[in-house]
C-alpha atoms as a PDB file:
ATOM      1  CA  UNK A   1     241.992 119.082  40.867  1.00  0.00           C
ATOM      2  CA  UNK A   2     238.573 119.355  41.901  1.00  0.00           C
ATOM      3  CA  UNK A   3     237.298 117.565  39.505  1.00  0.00           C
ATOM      4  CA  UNK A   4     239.529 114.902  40.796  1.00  0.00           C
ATOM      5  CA  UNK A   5     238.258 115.447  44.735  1.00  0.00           C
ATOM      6  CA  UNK A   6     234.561 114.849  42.922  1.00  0.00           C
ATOM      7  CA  UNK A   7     235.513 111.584  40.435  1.00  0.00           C
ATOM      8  CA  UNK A   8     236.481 109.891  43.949  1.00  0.00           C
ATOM      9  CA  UNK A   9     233.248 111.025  46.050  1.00  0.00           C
ATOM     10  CA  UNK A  10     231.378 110.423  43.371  1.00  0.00           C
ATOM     11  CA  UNK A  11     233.355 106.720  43.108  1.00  0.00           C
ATOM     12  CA  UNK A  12     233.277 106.194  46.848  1.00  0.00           C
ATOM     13  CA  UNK A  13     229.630 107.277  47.699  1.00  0.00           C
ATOM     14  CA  UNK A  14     228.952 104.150  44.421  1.00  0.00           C
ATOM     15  CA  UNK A  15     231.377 101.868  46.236  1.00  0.00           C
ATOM     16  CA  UNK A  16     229.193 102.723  49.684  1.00  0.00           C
ATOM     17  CA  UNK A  17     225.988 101.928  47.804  1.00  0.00           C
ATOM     18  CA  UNK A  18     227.412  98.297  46.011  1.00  0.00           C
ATOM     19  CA  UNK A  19     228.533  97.185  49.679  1.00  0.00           C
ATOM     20  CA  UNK A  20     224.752  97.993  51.166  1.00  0.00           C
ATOM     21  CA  UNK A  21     223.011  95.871  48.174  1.00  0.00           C
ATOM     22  CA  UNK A  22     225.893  92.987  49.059  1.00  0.00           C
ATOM     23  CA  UNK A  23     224.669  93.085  52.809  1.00  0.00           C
ATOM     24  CA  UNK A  24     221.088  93.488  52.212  1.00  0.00           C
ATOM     25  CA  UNK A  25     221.599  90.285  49.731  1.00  0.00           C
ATOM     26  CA  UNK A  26     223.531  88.116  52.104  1.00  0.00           C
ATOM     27  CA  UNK A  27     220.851  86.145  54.670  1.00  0.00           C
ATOM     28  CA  UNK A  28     221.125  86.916  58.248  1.00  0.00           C
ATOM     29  CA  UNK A  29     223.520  85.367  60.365  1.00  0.00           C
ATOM     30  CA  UNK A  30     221.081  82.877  62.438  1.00  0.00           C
ATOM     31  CA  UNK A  31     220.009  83.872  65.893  1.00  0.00           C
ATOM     32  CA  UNK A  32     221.208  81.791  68.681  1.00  0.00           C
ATOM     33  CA  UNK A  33     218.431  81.216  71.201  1.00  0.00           C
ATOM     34  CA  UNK A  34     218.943  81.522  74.667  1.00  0.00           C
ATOM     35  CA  UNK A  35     218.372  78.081  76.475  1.00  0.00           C
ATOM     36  CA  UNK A  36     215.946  78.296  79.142  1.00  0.00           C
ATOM     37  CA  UNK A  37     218.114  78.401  81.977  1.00  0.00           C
ATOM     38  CA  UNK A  38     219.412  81.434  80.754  1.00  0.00           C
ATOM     39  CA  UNK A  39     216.102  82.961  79.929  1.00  0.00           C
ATOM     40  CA  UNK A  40     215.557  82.192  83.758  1.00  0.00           C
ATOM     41  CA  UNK A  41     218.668  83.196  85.030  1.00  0.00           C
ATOM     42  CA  UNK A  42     217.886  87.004  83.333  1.00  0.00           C
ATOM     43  CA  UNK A  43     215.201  87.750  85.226  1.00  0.00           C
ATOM     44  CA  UNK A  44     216.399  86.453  88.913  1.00  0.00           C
ATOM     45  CA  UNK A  45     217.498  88.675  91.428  1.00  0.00           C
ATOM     46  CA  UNK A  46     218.277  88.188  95.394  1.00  0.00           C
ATOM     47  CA  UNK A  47     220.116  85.493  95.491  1.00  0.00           C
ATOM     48  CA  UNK A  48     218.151  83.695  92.526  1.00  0.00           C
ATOM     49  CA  UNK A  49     221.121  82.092  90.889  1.00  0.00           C
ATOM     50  CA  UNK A  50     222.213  80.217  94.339  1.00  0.00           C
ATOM     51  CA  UNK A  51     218.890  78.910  94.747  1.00  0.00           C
ATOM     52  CA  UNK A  52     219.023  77.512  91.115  1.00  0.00           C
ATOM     53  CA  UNK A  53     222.006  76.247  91.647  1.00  0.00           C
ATOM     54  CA  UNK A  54     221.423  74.106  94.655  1.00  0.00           C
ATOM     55  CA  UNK A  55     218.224  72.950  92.630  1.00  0.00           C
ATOM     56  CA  UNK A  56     220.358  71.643  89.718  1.00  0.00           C
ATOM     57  CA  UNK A  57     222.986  69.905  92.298  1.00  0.00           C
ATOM     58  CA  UNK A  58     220.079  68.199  94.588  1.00  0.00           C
ATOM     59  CA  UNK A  59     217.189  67.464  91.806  1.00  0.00           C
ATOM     60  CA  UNK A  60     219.029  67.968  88.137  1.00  0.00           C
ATOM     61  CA  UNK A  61     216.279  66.302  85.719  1.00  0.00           C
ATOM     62  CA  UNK A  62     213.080  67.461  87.868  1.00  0.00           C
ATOM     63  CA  UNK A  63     215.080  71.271  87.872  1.00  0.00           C
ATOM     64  CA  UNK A  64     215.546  71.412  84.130  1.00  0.00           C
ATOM     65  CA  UNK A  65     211.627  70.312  83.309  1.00  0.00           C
ATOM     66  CA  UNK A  66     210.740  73.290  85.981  1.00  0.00           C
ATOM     67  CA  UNK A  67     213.146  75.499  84.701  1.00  0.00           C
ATOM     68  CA  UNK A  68     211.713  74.562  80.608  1.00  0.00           C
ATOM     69  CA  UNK A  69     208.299  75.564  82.726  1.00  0.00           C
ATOM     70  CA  UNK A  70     209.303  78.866  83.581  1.00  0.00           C
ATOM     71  CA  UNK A  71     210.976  79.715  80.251  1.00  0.00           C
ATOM     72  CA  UNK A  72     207.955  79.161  78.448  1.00  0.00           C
ATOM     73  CA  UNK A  73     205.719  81.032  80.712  1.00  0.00           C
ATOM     74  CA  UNK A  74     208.433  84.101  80.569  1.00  0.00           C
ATOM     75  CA  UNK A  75     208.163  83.942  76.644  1.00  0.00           C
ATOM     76  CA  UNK A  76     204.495  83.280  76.469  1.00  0.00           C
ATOM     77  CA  UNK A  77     204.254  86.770  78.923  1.00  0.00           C
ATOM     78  CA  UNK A  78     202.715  84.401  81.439  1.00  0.00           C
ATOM     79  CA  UNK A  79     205.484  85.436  83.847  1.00  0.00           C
ATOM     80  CA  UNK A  80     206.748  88.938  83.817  1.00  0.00           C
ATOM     81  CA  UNK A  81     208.923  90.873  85.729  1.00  0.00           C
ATOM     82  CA  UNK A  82     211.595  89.820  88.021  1.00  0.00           C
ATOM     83  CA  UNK A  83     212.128  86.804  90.597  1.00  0.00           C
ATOM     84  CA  UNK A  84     213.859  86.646  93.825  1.00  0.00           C
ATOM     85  CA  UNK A  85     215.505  83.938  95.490  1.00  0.00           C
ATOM     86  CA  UNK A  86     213.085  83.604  97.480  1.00  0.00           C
ATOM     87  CA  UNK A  87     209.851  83.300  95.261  1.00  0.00           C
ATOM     88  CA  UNK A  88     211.963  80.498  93.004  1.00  0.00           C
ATOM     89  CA  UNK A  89     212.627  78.747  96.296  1.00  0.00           C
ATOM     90  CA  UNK A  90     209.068  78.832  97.158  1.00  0.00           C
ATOM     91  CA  UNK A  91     208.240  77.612  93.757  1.00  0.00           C
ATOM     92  CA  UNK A  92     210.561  73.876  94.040  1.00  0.00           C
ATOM     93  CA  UNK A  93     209.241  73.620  97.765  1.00  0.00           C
ATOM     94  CA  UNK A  94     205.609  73.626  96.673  1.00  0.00           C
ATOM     95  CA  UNK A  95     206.498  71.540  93.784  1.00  0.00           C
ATOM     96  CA  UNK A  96     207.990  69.139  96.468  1.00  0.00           C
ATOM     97  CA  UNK A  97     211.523  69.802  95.973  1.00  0.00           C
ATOM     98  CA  UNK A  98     212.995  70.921  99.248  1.00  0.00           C
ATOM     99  CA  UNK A  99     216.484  71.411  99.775  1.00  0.00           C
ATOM    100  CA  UNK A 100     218.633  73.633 102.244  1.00  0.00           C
ATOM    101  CA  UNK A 101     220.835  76.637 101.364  1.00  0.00           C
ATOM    102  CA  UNK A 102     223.898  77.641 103.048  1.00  0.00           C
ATOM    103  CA  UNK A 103     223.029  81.036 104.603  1.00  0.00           C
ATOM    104  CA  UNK A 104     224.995  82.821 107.145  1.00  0.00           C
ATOM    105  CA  UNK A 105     224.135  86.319 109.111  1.00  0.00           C
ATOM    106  CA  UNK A 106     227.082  89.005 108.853  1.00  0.00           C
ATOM    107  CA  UNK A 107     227.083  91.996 110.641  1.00  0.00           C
ATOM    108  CA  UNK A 108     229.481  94.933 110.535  1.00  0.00           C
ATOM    109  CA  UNK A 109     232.284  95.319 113.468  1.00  0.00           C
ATOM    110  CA  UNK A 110     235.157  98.447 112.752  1.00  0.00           C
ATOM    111  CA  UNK A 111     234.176  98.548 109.153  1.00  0.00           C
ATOM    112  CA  UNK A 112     234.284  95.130 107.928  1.00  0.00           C
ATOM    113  CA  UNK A 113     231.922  92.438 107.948  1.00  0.00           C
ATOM    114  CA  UNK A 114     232.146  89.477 110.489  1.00  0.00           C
ATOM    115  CA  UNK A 115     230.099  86.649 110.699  1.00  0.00           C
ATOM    116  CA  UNK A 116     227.260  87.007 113.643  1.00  0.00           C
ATOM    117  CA  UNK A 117     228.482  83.562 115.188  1.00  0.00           C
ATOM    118  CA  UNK A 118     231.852  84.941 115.434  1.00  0.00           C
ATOM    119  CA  UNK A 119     230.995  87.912 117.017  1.00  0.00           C
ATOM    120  CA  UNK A 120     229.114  86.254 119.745  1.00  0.00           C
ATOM    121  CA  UNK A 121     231.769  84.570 120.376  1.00  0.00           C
ATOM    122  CA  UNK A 122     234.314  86.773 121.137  1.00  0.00           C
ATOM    123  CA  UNK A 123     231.520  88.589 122.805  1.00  0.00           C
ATOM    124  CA  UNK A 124     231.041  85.426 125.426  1.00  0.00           C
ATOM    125  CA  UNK A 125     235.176  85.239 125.576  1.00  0.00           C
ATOM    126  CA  UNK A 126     235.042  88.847 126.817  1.00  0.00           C
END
């Protein structure tokens, strides 16, 4: 019987070793790159993504060439680290690409979060 337990390690631990020359043989599945937008679109933070997204809605074709800018200078090392909303906005309005984004100012009332103009105005009511 032990001899038995041993024929089958022995047979598995062969079986383990034929499957890891099959993988090593097969070619790598091929990577899929990340398009530049979402090379971009990993490094933003604050509010990044809505400024990129207004930029795509108001200037599509003159976003995409920045955007293929900025992707290349994040894989070159050019550009490291992390952008904010505000530094990408910067960015299109220096490039001459100015658009508005719909901001609002909340503050908190009784534990939830109200909208400043509202508060004023129950404020002026009162």
């Amino acid at each position: 019987m032990d001899e038995d337990a041993e024929l089958r390690l022995l047979e598995q631990r062969k079986m383990a070793q034929m499957r890891k020359r099959m993988m090593a043989s097969q070619p790598a599945p091929p990577k899929q790159e990340k398009t530049p937008r979402e090379l971009l679109e990993a490094v933003l933070v604050d509010r990044g993504d809505e400024v990129l997204d207004a930029a795509y809605s108001f200037f599509p074709e003159q976003t995409g060439r920045i955007v293929g800018e900025l992707a290349g200078m994040l894989k070159s090392g050019k550009l490291t680290g992390r952008i904010s909303g505000g530094e990408l906005l910067t960015v299109f309005r220096q490039l001459g690409l100015r658009f508005s984004l719909k901001t609002s100012i909340k503050v908190q009332e009784r534990g939830r979060f109200v909208e400043l103009s509202e508060k004023l105005k129950h404020r002026d009511e009162e």
